[in-house]
PDB file of N, CA and C in Angstrom:
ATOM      1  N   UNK A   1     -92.445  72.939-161.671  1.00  0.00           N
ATOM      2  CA  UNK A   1     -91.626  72.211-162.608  1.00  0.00           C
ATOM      3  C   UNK A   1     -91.348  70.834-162.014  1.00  0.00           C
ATOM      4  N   UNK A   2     -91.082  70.130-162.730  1.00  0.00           N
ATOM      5  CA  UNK A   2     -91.394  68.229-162.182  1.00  0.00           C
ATOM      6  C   UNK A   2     -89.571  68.040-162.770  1.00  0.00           C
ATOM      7  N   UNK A   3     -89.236  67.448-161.543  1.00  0.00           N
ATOM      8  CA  UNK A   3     -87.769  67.057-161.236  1.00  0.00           C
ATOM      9  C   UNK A   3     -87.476  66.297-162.821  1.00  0.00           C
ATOM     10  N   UNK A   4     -88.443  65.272-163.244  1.00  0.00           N
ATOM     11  CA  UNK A   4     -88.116  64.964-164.589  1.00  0.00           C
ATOM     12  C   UNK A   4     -87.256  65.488-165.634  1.00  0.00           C
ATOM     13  N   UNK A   5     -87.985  66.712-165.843  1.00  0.00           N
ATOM     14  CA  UNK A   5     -87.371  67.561-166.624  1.00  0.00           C
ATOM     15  C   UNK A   5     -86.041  68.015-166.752  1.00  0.00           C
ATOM     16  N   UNK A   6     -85.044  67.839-165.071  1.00  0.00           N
ATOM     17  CA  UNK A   6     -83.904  67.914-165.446  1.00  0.00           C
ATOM     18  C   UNK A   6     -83.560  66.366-166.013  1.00  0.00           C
ATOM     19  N   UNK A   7     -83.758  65.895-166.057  1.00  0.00           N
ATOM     20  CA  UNK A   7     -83.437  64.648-166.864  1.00  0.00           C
ATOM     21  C   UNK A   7     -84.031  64.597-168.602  1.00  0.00           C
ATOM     22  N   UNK A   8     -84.997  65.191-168.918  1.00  0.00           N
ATOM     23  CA  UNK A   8     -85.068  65.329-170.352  1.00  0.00           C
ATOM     24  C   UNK A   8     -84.118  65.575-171.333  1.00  0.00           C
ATOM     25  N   UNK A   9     -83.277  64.859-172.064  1.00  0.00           N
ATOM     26  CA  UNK A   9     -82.491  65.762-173.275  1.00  0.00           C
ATOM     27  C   UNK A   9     -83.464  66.550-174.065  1.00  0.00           C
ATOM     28  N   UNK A  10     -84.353  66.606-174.007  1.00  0.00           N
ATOM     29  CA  UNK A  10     -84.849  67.561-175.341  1.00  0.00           C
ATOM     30  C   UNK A  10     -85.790  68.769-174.217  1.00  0.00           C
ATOM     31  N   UNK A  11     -85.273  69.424-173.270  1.00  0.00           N
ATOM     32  CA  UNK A  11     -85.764  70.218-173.128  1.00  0.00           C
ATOM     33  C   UNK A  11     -84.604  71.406-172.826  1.00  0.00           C
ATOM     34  N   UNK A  12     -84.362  72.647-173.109  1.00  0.00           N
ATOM     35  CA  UNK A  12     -83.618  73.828-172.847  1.00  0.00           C
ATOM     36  C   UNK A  12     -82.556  73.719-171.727  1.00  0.00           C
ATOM     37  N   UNK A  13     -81.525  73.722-171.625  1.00  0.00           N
ATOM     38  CA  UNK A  13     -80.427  73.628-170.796  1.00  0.00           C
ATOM     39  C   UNK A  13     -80.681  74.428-169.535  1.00  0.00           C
ATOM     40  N   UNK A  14     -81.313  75.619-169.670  1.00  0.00           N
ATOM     41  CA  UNK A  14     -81.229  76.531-168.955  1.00  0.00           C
ATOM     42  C   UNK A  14     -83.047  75.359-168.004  1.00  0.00           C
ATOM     43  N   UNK A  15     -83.784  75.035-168.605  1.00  0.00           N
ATOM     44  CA  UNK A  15     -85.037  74.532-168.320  1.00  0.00           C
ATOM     45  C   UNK A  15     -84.464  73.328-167.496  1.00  0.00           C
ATOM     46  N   UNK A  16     -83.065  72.595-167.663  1.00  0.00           N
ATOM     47  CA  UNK A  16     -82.571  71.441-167.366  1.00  0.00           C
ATOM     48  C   UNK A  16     -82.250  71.606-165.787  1.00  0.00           C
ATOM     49  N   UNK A  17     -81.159  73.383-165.867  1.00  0.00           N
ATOM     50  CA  UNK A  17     -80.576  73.330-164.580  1.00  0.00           C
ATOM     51  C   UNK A  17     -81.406  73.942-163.722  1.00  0.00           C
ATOM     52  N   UNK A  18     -82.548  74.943-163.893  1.00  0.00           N
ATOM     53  CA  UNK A  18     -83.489  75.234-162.951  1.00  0.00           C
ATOM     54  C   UNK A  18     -84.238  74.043-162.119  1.00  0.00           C
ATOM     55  N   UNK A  19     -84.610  73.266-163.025  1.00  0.00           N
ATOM     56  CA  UNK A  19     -85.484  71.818-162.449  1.00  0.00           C
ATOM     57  C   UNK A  19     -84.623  70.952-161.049  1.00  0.00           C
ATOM     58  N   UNK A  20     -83.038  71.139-161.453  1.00  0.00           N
ATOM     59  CA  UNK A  20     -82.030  70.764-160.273  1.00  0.00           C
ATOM     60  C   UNK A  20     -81.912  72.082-158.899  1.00  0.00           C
ATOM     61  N   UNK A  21     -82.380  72.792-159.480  1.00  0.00           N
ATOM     62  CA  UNK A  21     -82.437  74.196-158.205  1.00  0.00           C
ATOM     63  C   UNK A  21     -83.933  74.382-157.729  1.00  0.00           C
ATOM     64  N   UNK A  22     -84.880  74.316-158.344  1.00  0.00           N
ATOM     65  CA  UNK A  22     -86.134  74.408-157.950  1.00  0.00           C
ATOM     66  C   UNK A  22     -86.851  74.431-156.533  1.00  0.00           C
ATOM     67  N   UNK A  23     -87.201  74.889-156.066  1.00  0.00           N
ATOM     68  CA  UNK A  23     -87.391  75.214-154.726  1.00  0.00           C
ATOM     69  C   UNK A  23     -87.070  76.471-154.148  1.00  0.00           C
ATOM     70  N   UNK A  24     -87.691  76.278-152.702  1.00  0.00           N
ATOM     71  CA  UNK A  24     -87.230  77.222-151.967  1.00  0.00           C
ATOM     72  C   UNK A  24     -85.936  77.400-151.487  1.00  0.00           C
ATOM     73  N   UNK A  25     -85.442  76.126-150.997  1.00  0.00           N
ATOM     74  CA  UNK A  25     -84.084  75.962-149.971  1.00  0.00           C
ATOM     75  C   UNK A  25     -83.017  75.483-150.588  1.00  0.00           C
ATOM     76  N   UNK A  26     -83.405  75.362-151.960  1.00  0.00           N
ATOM     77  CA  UNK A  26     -81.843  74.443-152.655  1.00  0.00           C
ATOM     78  C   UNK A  26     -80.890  75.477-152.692  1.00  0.00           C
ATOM     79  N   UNK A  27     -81.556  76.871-153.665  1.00  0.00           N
ATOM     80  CA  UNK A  27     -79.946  77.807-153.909  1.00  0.00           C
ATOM     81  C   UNK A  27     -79.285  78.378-152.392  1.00  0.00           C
ATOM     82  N   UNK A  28     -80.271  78.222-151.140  1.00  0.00           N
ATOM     83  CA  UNK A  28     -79.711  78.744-149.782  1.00  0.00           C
ATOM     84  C   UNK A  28     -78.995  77.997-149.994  1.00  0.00           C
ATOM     85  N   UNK A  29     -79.374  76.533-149.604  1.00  0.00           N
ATOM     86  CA  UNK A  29     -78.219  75.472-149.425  1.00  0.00           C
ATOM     87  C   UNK A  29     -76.996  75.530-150.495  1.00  0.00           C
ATOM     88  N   UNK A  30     -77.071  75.072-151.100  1.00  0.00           N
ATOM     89  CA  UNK A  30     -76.000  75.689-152.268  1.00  0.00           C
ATOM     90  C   UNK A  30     -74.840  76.562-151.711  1.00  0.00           C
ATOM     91  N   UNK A  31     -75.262  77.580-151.302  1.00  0.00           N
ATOM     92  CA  UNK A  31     -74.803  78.811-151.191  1.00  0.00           C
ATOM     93  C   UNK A  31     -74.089  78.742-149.926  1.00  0.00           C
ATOM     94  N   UNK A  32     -74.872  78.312-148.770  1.00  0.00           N
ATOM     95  CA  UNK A  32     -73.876  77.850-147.861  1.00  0.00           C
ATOM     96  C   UNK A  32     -73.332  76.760-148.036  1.00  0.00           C
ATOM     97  N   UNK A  33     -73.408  75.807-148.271  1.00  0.00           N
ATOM     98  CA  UNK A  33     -72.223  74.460-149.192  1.00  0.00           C
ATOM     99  C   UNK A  33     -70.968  75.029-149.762  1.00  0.00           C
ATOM    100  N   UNK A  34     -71.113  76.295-150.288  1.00  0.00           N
ATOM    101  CA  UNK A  34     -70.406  76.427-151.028  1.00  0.00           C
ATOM    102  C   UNK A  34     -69.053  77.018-150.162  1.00  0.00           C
ATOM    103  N   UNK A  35     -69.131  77.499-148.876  1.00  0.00           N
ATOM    104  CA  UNK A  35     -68.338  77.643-148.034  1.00  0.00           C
ATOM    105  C   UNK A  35     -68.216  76.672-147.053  1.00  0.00           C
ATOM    106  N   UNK A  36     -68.171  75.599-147.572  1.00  0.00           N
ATOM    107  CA  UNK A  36     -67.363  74.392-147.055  1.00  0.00           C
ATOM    108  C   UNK A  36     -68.713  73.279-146.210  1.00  0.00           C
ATOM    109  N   UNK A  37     -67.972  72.271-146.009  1.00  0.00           N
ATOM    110  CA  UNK A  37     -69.291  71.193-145.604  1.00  0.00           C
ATOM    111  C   UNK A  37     -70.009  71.800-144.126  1.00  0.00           C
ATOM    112  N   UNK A  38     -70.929  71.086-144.121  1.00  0.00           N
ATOM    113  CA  UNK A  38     -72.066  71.223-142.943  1.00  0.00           C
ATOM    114  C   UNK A  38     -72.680  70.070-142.890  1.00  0.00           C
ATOM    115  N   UNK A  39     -72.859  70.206-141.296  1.00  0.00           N
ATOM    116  CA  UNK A  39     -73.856  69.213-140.797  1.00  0.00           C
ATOM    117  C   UNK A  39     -75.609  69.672-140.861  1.00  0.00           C
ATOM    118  N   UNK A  40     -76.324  68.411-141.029  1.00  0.00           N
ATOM    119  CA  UNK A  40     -77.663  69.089-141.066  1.00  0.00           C
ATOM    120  C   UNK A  40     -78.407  69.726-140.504  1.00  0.00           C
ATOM    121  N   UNK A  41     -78.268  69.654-138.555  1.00  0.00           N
ATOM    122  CA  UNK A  41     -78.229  70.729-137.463  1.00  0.00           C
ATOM    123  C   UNK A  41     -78.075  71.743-137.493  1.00  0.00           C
ATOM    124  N   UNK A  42     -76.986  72.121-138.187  1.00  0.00           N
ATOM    125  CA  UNK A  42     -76.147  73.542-138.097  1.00  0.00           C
ATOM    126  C   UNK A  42     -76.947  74.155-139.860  1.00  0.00           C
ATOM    127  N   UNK A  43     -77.144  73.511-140.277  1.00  0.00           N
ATOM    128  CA  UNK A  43     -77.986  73.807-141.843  1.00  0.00           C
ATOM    129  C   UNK A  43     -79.274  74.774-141.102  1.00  0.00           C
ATOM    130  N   UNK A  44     -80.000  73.807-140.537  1.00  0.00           N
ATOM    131  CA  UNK A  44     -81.481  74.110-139.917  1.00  0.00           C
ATOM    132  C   UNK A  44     -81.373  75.233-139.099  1.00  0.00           C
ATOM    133  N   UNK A  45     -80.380  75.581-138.214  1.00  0.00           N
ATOM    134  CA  UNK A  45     -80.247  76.559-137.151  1.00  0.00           C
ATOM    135  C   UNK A  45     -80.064  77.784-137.902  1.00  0.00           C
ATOM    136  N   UNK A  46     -79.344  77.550-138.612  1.00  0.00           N
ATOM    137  CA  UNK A  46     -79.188  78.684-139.980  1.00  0.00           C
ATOM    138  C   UNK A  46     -80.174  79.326-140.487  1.00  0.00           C
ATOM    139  N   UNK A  47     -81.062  78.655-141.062  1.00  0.00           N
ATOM    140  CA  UNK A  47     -82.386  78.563-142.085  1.00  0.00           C
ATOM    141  C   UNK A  47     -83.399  78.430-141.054  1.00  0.00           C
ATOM    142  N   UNK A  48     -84.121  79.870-140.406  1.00  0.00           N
ATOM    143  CA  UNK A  48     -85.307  79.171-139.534  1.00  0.00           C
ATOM    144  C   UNK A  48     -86.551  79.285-140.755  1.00  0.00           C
ATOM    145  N   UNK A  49     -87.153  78.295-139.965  1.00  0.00           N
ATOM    146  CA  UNK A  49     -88.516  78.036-141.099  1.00  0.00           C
ATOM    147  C   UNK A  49     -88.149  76.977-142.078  1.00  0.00           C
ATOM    148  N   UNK A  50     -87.121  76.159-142.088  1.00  0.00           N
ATOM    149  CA  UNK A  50     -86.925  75.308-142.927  1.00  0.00           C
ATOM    150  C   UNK A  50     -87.016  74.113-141.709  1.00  0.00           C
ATOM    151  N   UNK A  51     -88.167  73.273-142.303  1.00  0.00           N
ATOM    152  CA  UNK A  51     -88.504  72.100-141.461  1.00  0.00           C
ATOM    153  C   UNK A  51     -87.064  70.824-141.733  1.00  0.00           C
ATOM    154  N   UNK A  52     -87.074  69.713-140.546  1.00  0.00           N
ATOM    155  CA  UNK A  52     -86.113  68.654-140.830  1.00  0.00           C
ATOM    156  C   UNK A  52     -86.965  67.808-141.877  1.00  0.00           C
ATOM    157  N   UNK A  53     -87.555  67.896-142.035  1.00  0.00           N
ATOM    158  CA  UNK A  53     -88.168  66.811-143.279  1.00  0.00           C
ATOM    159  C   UNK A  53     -88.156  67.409-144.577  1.00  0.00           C
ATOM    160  N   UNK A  54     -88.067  68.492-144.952  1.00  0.00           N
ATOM    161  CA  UNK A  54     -87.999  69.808-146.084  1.00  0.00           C
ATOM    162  C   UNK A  54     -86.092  69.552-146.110  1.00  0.00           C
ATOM    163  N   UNK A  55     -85.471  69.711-145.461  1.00  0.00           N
ATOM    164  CA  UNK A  55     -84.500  69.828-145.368  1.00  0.00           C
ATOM    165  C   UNK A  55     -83.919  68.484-145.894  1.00  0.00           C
ATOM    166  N   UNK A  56     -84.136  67.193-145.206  1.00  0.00           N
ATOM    167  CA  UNK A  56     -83.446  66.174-145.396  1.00  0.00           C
ATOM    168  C   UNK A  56     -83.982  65.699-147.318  1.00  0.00           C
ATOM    169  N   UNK A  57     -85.250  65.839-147.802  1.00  0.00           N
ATOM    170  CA  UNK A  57     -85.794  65.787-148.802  1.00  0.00           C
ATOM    171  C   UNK A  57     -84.841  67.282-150.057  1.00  0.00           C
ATOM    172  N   UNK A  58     -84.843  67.981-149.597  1.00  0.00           N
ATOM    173  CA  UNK A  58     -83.463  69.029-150.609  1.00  0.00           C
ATOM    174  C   UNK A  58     -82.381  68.712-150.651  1.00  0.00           C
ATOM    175  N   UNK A  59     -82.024  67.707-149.859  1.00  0.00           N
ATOM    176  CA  UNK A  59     -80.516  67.521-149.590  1.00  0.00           C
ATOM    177  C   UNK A  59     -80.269  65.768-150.527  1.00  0.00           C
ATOM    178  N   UNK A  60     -81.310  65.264-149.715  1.00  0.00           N
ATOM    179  CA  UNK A  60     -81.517  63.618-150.803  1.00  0.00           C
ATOM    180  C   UNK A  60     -81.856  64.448-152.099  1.00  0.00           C
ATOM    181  N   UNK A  61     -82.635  65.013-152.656  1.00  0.00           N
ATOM    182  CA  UNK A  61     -82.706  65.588-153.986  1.00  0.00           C
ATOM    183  C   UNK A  61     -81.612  65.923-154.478  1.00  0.00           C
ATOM    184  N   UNK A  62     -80.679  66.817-154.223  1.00  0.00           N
ATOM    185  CA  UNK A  62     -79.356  66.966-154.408  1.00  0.00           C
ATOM    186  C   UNK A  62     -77.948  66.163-154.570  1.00  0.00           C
ATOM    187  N   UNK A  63     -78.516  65.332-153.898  1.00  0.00           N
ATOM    188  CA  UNK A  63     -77.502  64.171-153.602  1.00  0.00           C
ATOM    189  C   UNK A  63     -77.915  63.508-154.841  1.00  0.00           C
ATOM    190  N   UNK A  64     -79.065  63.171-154.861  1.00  0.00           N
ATOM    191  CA  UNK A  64     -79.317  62.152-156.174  1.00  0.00           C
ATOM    192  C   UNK A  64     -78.768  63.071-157.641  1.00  0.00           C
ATOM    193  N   UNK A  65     -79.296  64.246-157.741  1.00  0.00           N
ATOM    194  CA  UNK A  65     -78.512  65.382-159.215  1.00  0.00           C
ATOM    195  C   UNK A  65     -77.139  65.390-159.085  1.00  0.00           C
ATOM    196  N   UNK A  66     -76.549  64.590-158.095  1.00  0.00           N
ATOM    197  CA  UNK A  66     -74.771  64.819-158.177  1.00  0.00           C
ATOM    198  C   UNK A  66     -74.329  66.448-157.571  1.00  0.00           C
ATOM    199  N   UNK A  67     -74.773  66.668-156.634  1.00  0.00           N
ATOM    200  CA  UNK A  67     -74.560  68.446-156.360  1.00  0.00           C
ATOM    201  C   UNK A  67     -74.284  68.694-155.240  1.00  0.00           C
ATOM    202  N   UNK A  68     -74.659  67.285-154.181  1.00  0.00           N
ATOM    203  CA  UNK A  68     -73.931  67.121-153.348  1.00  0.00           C
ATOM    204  C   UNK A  68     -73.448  65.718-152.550  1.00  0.00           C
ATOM    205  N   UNK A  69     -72.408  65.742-151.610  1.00  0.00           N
ATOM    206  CA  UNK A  69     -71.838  64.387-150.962  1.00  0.00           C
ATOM    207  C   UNK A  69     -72.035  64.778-149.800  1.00  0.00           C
ATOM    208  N   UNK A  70     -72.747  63.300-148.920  1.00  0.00           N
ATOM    209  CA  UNK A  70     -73.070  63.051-148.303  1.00  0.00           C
ATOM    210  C   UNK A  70     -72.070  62.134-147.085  1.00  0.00           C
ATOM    211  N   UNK A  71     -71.825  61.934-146.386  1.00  0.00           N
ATOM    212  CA  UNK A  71     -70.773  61.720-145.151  1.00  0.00           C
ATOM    213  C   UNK A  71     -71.403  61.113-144.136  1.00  0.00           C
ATOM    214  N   UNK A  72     -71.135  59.970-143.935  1.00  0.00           N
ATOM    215  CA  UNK A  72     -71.365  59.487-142.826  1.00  0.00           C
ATOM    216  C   UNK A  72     -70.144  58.827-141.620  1.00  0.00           C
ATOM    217  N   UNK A  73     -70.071  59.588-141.021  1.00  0.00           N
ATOM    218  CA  UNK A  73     -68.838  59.361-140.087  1.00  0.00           C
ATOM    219  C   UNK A  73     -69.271  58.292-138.591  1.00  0.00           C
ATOM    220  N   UNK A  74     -68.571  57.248-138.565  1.00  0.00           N
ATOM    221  CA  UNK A  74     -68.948  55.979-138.058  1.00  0.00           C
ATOM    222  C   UNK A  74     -68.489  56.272-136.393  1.00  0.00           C
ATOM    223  N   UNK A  75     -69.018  56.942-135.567  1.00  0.00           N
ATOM    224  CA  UNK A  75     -69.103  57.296-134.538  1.00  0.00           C
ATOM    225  C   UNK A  75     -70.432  57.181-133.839  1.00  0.00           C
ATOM    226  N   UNK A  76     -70.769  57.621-132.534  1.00  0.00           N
ATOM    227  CA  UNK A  76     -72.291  57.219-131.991  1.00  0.00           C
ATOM    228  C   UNK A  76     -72.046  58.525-130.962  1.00  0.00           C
ATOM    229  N   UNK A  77     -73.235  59.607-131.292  1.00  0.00           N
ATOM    230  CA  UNK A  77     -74.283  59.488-132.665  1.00  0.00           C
ATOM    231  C   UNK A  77     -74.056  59.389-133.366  1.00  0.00           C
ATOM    232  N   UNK A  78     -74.313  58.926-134.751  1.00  0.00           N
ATOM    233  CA  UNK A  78     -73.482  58.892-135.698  1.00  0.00           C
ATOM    234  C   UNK A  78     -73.762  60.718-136.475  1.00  0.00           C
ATOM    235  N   UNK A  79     -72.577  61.008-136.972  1.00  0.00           N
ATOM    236  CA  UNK A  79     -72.489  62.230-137.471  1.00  0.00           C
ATOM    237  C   UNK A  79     -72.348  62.437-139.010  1.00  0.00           C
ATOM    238  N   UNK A  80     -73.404  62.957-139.552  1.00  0.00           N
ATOM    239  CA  UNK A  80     -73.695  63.249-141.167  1.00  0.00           C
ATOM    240  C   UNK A  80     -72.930  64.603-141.245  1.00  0.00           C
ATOM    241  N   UNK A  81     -72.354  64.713-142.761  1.00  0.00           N
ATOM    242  CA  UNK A  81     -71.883  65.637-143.129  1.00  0.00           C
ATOM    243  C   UNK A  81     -71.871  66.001-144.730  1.00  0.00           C
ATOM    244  N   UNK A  82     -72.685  66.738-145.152  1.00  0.00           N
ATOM    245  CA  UNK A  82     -72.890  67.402-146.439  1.00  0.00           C
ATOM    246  C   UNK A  82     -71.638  68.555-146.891  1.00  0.00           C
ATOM    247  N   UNK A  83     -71.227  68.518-148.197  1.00  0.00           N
ATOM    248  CA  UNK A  83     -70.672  68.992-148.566  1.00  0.00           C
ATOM    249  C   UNK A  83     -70.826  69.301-150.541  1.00  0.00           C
ATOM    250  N   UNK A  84     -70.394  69.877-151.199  1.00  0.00           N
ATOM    251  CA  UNK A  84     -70.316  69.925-152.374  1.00  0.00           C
ATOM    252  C   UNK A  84     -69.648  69.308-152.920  1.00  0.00           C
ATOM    253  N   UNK A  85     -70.570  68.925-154.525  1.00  0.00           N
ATOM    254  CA  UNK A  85     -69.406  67.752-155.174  1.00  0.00           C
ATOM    255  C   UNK A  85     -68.273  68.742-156.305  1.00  0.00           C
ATOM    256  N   UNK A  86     -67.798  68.450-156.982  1.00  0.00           N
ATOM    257  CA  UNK A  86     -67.344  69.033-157.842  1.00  0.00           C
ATOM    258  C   UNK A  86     -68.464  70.178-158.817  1.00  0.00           C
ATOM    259  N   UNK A  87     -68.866  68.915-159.072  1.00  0.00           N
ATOM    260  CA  UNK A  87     -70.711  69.074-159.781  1.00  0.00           C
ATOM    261  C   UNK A  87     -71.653  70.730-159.375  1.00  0.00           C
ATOM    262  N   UNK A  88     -71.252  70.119-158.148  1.00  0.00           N
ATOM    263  CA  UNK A  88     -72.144  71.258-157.673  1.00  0.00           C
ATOM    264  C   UNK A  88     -71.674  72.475-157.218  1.00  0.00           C
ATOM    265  N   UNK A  89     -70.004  72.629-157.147  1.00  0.00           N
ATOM    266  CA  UNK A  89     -69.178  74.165-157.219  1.00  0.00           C
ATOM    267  C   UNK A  89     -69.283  74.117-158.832  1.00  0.00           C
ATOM    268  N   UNK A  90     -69.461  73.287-159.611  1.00  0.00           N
ATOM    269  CA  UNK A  90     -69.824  74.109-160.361  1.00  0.00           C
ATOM    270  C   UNK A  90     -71.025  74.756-161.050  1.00  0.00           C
ATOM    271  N   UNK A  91     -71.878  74.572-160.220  1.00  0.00           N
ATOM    272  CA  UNK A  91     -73.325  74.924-160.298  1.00  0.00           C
ATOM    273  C   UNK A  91     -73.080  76.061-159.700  1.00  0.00           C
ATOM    274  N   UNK A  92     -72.505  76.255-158.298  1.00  0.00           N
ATOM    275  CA  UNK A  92     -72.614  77.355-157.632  1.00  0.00           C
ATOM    276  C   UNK A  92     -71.984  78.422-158.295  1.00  0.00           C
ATOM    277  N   UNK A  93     -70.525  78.325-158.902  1.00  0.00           N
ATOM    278  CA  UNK A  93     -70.003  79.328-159.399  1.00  0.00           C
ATOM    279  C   UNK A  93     -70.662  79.564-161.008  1.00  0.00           C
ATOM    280  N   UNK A  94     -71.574  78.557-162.193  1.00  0.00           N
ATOM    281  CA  UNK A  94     -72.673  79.174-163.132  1.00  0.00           C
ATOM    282  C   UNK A  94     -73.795  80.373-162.578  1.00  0.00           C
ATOM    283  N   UNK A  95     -74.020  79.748-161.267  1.00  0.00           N
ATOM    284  CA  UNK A  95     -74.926  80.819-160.595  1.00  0.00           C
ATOM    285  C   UNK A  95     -74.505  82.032-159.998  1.00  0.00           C
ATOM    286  N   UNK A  96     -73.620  82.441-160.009  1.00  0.00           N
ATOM    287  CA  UNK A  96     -72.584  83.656-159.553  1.00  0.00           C
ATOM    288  C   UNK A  96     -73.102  85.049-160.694  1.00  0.00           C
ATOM    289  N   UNK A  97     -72.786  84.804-161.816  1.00  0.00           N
ATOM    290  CA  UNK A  97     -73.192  85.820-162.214  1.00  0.00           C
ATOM    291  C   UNK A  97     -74.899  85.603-162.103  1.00  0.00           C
ATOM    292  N   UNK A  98     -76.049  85.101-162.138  1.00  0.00           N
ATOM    293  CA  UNK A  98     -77.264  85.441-161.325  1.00  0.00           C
ATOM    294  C   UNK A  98     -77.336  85.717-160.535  1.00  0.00           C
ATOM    295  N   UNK A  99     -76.849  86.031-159.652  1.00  0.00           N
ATOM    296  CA  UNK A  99     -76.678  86.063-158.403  1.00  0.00           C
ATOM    297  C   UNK A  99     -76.241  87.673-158.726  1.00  0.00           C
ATOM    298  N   UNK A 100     -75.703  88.233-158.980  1.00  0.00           N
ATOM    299  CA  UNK A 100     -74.788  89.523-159.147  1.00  0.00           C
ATOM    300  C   UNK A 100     -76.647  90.484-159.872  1.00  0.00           C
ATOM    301  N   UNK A 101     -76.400  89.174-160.847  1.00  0.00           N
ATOM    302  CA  UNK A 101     -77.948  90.290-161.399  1.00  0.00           C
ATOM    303  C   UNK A 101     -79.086  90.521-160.482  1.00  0.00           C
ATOM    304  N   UNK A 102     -79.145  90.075-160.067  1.00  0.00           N
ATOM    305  CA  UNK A 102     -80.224  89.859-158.943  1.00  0.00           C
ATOM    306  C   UNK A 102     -79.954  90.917-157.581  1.00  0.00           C
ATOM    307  N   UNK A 103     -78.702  90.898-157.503  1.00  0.00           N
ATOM    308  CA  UNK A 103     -78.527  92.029-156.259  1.00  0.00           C
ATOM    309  C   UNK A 103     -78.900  93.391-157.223  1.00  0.00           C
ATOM    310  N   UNK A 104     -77.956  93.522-158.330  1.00  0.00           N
ATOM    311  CA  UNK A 104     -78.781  95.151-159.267  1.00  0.00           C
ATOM    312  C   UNK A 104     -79.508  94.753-159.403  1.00  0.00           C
ATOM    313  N   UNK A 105     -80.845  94.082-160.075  1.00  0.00           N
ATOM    314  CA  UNK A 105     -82.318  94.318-160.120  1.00  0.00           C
ATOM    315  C   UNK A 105     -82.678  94.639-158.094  1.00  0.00           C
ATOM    316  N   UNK A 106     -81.782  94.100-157.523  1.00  0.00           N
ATOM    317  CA  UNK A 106     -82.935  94.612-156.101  1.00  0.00           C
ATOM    318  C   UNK A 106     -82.608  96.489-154.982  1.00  0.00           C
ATOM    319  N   UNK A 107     -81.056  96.246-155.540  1.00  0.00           N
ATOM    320  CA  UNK A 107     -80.941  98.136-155.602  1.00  0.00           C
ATOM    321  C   UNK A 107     -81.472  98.866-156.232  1.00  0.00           C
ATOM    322  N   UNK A 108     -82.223  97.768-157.664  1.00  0.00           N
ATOM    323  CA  UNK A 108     -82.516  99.227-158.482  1.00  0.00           C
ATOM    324  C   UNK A 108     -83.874  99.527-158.122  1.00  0.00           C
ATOM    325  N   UNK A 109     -84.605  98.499-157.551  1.00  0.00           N
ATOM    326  CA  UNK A 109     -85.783  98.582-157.002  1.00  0.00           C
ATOM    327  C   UNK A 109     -86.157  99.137-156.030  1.00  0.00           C
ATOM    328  N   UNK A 110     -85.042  99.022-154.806  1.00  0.00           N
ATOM    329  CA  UNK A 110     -84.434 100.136-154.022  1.00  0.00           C
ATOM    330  C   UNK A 110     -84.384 101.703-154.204  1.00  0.00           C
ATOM    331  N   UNK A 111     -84.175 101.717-155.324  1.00  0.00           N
ATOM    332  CA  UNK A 111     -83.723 103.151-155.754  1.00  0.00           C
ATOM    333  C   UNK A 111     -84.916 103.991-156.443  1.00  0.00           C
ATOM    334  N   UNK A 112     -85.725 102.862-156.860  1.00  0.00           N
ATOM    335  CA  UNK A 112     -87.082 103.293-157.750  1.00  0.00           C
ATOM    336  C   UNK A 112     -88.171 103.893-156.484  1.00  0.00           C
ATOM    337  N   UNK A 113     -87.922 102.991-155.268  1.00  0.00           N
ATOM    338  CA  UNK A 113     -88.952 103.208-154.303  1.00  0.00           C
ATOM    339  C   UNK A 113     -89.964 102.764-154.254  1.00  0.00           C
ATOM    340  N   UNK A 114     -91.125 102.733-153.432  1.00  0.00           N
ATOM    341  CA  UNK A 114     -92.176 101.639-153.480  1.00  0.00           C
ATOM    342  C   UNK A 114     -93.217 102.314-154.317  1.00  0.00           C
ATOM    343  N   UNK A 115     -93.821 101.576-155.278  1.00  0.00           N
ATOM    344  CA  UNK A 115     -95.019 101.833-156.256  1.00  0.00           C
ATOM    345  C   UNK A 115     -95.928 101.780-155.710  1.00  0.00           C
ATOM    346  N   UNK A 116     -96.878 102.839-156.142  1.00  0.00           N
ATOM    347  CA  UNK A 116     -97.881 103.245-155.642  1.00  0.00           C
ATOM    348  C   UNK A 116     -99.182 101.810-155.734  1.00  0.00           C
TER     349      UNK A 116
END
């Protein structure tokens, strides 16, 4: 899906806010955002397998959809700090109930056992 698309008015709301989540690492991030700001270090140490260039590129993506704020604290090194905007708790808490469905579809899959 091409980032565009959350910018289309004439395409499906639901088609609008996926295009702002899209990826691998946005709803992680999200999700830890959503329990308060982080630095991008402590993001990565978190998330292994998420490269610093993958990382800083989800986070500028985000930043630009309004979903998250960005911090720059005028010290040396200088120290970045990500956090959620309004915008984007409320993205996180629309995604709450998906999130709920998604744990029952994966117990129930659990419960079905592995297909032959």
């Amino acid at each position: 899906m091409t980032r565009s698309r959350a910018q289309d008015p004439n395409v499906c709301g639901v088609t609008a806010a996926i295009a702002v989540i899209d990826g691998k690492w946005k709803t992680v991030l999200l999700w830890m955002l959503e329990s308060g700001p982080h630095r991008p270090g402590e993001l990565r140490r978190r998330l292994p397998g998420l490269s610093e260039k993958v990382l800083t590129q989800a986070l500028r993506e985000m930043e630009a959809d309004g979903l998250v704020h960005r911090e720059v604290h005028d010290v040396l090194p200088l120290k970045t700090v990500y956090s959620l905007t309004p915008f984007g708790l409320d993205l996180a808490a629309a995604l709450a109930p998906l999130s709920d469905w998604g744990h029952r579809r994966l117990e129930k899959l659990a419960q079905a056992g592995p297909t032959p």
